[in-house]
C-alpha atoms as a PDB file:
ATOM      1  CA  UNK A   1       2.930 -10.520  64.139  1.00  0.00           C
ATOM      2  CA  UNK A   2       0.189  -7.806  63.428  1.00  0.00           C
ATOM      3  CA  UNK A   3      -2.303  -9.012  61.078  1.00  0.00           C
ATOM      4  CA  UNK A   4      -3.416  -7.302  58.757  1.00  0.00           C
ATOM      5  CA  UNK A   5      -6.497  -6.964  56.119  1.00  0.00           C
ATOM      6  CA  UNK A   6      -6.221  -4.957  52.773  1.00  0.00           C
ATOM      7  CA  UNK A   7      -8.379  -2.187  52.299  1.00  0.00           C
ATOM      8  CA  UNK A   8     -11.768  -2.863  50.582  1.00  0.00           C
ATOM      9  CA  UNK A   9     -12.120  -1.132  47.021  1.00  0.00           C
ATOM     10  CA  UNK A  10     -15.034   1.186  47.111  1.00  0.00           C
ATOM     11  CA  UNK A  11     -19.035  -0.078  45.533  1.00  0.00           C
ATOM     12  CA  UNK A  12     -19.094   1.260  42.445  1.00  0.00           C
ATOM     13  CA  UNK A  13     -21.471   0.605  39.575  1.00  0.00           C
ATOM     14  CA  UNK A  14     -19.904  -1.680  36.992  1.00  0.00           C
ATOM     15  CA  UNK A  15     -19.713   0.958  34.182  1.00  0.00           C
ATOM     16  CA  UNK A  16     -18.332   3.661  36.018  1.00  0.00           C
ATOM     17  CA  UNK A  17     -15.646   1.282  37.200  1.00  0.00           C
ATOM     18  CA  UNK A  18     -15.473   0.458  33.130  1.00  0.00           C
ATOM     19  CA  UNK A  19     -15.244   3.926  32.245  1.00  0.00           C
ATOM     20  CA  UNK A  20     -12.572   4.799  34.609  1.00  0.00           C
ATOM     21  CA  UNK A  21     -10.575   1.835  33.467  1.00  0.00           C
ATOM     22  CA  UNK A  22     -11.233   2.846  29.601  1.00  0.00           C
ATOM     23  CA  UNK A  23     -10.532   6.433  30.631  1.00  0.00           C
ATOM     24  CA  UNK A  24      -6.907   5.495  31.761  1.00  0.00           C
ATOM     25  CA  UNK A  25      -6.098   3.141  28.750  1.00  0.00           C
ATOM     26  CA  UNK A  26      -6.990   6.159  26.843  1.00  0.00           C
ATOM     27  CA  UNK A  27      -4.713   8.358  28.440  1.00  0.00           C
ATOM     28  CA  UNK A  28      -1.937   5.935  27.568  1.00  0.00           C
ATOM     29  CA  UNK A  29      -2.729   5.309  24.519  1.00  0.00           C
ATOM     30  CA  UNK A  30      -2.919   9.621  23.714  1.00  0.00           C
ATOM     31  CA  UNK A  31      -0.315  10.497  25.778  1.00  0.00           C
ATOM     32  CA  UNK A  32       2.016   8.107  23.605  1.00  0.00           C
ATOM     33  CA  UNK A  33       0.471   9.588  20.324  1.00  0.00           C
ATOM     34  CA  UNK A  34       2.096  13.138  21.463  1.00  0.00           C
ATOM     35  CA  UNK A  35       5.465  11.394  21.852  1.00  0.00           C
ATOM     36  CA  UNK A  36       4.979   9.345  18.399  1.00  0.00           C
ATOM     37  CA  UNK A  37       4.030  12.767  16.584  1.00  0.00           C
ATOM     38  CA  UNK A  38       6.957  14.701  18.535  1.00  0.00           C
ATOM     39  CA  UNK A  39       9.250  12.416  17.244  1.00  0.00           C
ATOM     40  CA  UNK A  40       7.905  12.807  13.827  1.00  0.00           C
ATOM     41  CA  UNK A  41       7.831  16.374  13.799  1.00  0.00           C
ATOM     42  CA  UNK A  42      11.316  16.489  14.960  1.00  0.00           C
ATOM     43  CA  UNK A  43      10.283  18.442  18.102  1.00  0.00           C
ATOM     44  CA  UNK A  44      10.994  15.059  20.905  1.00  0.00           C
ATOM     45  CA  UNK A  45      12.829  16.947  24.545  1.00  0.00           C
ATOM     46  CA  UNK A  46      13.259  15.386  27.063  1.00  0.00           C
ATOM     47  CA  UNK A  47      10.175  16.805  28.558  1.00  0.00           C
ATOM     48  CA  UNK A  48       8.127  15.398  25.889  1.00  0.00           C
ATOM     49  CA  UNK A  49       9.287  11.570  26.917  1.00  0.00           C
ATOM     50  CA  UNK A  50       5.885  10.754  28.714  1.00  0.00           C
ATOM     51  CA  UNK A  51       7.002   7.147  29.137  1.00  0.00           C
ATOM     52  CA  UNK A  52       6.414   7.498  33.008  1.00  0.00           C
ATOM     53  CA  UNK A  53       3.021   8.694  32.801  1.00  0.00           C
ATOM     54  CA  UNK A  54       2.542   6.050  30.342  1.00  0.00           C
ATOM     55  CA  UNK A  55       3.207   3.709  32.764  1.00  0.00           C
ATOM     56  CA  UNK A  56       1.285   5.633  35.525  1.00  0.00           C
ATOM     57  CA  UNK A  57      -2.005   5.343  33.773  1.00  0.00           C
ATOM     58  CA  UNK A  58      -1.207   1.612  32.675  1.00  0.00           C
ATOM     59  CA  UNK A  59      -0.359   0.530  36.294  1.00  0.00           C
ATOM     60  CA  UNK A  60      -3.899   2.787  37.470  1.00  0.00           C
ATOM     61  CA  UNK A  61      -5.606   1.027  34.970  1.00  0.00           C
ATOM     62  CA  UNK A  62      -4.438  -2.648  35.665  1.00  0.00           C
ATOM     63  CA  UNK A  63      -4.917  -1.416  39.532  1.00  0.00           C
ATOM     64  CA  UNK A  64      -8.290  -1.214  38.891  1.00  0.00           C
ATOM     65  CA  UNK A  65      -8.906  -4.529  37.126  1.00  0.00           C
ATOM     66  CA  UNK A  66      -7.229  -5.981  40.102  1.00  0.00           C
ATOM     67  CA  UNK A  67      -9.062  -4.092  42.599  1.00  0.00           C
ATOM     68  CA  UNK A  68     -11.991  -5.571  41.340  1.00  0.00           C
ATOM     69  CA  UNK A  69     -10.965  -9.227  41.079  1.00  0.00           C
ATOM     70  CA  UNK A  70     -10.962  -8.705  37.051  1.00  0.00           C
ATOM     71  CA  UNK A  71     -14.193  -8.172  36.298  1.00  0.00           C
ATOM     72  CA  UNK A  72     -13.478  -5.863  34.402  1.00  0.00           C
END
C-alpha cells in the first residue's frame, strides 16, 4: 500500500484567509440575488440558474474553513 500524506494548505495571514472565505460567501450570497431578482422580473433562463456556482463558491468557501482546521 503507498502511503500517502495530504498536501499542506499554504501560510497565510489569518485575515487574508478571512477575507477569501468572506469573499466566497459573498459570491453566493450575490450570485443568488441575480437569480431571486430574475425570477422576479420574469426574465429566469436556464442560463440564469446559477445554482452550480452557488454551490462552487459554498464548497470553496467551506474548503477553506477545513483547510485550516476551522479557524476560521
Amino acid at each position: 500500500m503507498i502511503e500517502m500524506q495530504p498536501p499542506e494548505p499554504p501560510e497565510l495571514e489569518p485575515d487574508k484567509i478571512r477575507a477569501l472565505i468572506d469573499y466566497a460567501d459573498r459570491m453566493a450570497a450575490f450570485m443568488e440575488a441575480e437569480m431571486e431578482l430574475a425570477g422576479q422580473l420574469g426574465r429566469a433562463t436556464p442560463e440564469s440558474d446559477l445554482n452550480e456556482l452557488v454551490e462552487g463558491w459554498r464548497f470553496t468557501a467551506q474548503g477553506l474553513r477545513d483547510s485550516y482546521d476551522g479557524r476560521f
